[in-house]
Protein backbone atom coordinates (compact mmCIF):
# COMPACT_ATOMS: atom_id res chain seq x y z
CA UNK A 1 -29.86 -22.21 -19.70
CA UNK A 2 -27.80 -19.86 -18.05
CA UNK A 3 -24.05 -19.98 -16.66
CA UNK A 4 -24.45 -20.37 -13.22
CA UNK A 5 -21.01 -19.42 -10.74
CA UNK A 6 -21.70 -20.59 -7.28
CA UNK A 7 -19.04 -18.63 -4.56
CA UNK A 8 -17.99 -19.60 -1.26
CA UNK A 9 -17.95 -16.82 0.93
CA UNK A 10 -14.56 -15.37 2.50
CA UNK A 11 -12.60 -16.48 5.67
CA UNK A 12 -14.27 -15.96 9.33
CA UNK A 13 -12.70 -16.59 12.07
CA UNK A 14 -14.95 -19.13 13.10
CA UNK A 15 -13.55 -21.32 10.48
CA UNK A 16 -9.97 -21.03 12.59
CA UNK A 17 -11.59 -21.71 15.61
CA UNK A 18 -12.87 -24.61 14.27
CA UNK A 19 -16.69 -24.64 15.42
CA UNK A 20 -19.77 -25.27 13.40
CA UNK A 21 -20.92 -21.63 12.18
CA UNK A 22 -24.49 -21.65 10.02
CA UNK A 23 -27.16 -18.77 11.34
CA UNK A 24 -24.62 -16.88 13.32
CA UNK A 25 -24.71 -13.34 11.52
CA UNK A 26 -20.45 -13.06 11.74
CA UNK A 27 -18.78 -11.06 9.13
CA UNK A 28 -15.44 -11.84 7.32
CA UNK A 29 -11.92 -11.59 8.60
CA UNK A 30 -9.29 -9.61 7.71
CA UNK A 31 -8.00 -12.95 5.17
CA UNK A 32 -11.99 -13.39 4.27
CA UNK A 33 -11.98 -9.52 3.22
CA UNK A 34 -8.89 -10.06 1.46
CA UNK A 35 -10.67 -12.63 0.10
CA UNK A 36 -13.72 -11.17 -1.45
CA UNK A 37 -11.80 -8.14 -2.79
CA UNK A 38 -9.71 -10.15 -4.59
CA UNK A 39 -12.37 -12.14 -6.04
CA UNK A 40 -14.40 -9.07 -7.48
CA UNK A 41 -11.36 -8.69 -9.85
CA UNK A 42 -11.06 -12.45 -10.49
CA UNK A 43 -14.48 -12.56 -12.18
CA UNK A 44 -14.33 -9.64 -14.02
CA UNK A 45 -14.32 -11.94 -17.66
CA UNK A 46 -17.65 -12.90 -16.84
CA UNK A 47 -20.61 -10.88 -17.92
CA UNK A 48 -22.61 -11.34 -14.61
CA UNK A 49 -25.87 -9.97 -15.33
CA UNK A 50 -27.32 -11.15 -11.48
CA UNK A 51 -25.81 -11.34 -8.50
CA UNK A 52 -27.81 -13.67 -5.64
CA UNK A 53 -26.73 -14.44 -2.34
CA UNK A 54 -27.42 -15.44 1.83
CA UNK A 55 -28.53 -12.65 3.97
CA UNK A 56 -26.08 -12.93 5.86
CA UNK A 57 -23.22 -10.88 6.25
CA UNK A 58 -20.19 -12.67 5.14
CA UNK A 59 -22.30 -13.61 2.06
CA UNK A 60 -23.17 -9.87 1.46
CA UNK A 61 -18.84 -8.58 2.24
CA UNK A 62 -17.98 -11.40 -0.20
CA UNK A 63 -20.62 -10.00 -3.09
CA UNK A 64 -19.88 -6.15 -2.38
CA UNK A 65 -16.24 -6.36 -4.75
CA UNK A 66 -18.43 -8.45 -7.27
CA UNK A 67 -21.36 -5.65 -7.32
CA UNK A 68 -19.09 -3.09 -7.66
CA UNK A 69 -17.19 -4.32 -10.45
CA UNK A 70 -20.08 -5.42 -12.49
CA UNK A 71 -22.56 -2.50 -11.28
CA UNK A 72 -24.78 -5.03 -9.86
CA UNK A 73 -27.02 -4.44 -7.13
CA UNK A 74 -26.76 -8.03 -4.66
CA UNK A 75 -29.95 -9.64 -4.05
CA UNK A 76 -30.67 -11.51 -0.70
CA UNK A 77 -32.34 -14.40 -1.37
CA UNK A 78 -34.39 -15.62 2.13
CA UNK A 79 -33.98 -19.75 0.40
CA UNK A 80 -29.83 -19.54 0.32
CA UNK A 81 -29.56 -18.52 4.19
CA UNK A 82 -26.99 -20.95 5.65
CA UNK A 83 -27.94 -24.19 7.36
CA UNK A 84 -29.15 -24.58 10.82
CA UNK A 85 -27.09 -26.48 13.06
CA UNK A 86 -29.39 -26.05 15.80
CA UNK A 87 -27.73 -26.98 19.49
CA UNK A 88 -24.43 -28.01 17.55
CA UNK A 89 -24.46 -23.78 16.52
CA UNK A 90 -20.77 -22.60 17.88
CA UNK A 91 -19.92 -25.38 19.01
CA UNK A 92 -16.23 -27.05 18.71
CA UNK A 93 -16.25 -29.76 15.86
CA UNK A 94 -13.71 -31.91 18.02
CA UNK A 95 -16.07 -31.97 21.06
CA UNK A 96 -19.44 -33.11 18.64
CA UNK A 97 -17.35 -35.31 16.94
CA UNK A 98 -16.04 -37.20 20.13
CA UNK A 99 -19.01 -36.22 22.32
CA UNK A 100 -22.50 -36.59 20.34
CA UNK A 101 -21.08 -39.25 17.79
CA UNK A 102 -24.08 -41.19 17.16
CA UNK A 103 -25.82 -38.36 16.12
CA UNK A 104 -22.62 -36.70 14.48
CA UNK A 105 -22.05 -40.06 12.25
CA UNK A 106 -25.44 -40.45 11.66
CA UNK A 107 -25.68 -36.51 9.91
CA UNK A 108 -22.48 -37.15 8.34
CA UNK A 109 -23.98 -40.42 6.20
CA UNK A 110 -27.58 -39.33 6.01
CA UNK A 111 -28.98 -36.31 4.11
CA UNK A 112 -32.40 -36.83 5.59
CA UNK A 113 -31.09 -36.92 9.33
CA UNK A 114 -31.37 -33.13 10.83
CA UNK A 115 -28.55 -31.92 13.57
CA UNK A 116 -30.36 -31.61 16.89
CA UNK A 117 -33.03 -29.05 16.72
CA UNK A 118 -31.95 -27.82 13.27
CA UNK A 119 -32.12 -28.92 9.53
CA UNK A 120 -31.07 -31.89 7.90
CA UNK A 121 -29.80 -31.81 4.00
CA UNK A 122 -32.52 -32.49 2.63
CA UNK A 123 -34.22 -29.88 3.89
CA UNK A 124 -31.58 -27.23 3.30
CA UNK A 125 -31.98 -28.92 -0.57
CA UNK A 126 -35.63 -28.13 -0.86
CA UNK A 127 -35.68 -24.26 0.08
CA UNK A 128 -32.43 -23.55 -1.79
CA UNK A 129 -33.39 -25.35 -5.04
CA UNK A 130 -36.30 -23.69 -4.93
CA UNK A 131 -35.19 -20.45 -5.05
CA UNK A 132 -32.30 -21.20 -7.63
CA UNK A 133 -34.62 -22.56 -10.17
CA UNK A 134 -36.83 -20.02 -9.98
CA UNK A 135 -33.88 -17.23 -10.61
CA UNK A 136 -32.63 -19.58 -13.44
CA UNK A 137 -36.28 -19.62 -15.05
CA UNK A 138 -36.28 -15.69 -15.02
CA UNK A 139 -32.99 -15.57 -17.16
CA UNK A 140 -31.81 -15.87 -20.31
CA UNK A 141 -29.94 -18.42 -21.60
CA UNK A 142 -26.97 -15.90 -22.79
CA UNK A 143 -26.55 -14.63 -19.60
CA UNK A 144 -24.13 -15.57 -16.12
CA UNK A 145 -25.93 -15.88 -12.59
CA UNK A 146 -23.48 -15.53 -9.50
CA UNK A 147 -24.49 -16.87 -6.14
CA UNK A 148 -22.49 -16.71 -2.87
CA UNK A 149 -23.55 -19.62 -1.00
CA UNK A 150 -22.64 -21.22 2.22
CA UNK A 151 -20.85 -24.27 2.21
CA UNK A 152 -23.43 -26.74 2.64
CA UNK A 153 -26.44 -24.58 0.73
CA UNK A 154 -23.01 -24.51 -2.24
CA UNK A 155 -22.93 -28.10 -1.54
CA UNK A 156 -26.59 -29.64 -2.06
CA UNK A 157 -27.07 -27.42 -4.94
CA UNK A 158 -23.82 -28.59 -6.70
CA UNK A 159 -25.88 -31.65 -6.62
CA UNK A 160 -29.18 -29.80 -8.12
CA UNK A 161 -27.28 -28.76 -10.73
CA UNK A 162 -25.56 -31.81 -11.82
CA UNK A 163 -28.02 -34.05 -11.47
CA UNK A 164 -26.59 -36.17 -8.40
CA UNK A 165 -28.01 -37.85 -5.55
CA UNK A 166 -27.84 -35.78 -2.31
CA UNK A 167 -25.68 -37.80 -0.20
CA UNK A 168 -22.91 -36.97 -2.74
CA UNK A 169 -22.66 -33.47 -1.24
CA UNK A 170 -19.96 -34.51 1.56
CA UNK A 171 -17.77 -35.45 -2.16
CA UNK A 172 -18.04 -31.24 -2.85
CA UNK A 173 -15.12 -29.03 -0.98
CA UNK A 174 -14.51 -25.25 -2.10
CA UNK A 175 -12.02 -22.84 -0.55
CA UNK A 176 -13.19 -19.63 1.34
CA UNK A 177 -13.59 -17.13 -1.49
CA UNK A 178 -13.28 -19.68 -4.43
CA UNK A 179 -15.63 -20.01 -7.17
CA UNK A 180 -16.98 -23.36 -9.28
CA UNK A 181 -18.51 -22.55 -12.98
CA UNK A 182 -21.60 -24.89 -14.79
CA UNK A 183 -22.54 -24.23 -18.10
CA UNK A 184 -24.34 -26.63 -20.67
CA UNK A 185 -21.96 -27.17 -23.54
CA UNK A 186 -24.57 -27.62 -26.19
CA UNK A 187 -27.98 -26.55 -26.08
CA UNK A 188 -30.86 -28.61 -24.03
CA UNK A 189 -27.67 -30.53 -22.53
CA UNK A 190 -27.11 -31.29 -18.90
CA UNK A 191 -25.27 -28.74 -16.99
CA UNK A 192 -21.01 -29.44 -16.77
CA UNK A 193 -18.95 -28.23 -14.02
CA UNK A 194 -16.25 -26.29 -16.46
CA UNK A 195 -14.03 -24.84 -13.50
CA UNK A 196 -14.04 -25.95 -10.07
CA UNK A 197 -12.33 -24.58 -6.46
CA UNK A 198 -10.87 -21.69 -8.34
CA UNK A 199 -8.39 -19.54 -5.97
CA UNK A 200 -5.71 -18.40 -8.71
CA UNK A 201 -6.91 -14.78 -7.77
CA UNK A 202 -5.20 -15.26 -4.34
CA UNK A 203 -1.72 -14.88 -4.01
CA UNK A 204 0.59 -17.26 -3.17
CA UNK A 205 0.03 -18.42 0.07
CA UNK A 206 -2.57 -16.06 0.83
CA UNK A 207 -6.19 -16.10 0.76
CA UNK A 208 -7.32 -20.19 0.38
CA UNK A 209 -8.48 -22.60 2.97
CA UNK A 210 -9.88 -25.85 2.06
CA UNK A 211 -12.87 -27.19 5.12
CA UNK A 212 -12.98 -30.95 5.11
CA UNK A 213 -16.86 -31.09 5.53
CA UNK A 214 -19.92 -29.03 6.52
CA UNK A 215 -18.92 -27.27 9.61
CA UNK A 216 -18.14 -23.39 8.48
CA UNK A 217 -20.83 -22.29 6.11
């Protein structure tokens, strides 16, 4: 099977304001631009021979400085689009947190429970695995797949891929612009996570920011 390198998309600034961000079409900040250029150096060692991604913009300004450097052309894939948060959408994390806590607590410790008029885990897991094991069926097993996934479409699949029950995706956390690496060690094996929350192509001090859960995808 193929190497598979799941990305995080850069910095936004809805991640400093601190509200939930899924469908919201924002693009990247000046850090998250930073970011993403810095990143389409970083992987440079890999022979990336497909490039898949959200539709949405700070997925496609993240995968640009990839493209470029490996002459790819990015491919929007409709199944990785970021998870819909429904009336919780731009909407402070403190105030859901304090003021819809049933339902908050109740998303937070159950993939199968949706946020208010949007998706639940589970559901986010279905269309996304989809999609990633039918781009992993089309290649061959010599080759490197990139995706640059929201957080919690990066999250449930880190679970696809390593064969873990769902509710194990709050246990994932990537920095904005970081990459994760899974490749089966020997042949018909399960897939291993061989590098994980990589950001040594920032500078010091520059670039990284770690979210605590699933609120900026």
């Amino acid at each position: 099977m193929p190497r598979l390198i799941f990305i995080r998309p850069g910095e936004t600034d809805y991640f400093l304001r601190e509200t939930f961000l899924g469908r919201m079409d924002v693009d990247l900040n000046e850090n998250g631009f930073y970011q993403a250029s810095a990143l389409g150096h970083a992987l440079d060692k890999y022979s990336i021979s497909f490039l898949a991604l959200s539709p949405l913009k700070r997925a496609v300004s993240t995968a640009l400085p990839l493209a470029e450097v490996h002459h790819l052309s990015p491919h929007p894939v409709a199944g990785f689009h970021a998870m819909d948060y429904g009336e919780w959408e731009d909407r402070r994390i403190s105030y859901i947190r304090h003021g819809d806590r049933r339902r908050y607590e109740a998303w937070l410790t159950d993939p199968n429970f949706p946020t208010p008029g949007g998706e639940s885990l589970r559901e986010v897991y279905a269309r996304a695995y989809n999609d990633l094991a039918h781009i992993v069926q089309q290649t061959n097993s010599d080759e490197t797949i990139a995706f640059v996934l929201q957080d919690a479409v990066l999250r449930v699949l880190c679970c696809a891929v390593l064969d873990l029950p769902l509710d194990a995706a709050k246990r994932f956390s990537m920095a904005h612009g970081s990459f994760a690496v899974f490749e089966r060690i020997y042949e018909d094996g399960p897939y291993q996570m061989t590098s994980w929350n990589q950001t040594h192509h920032f500078e010091s001090g520059v670039g990284a920011a770690v979210a605590d859960d699933l609120y900026e995808c």
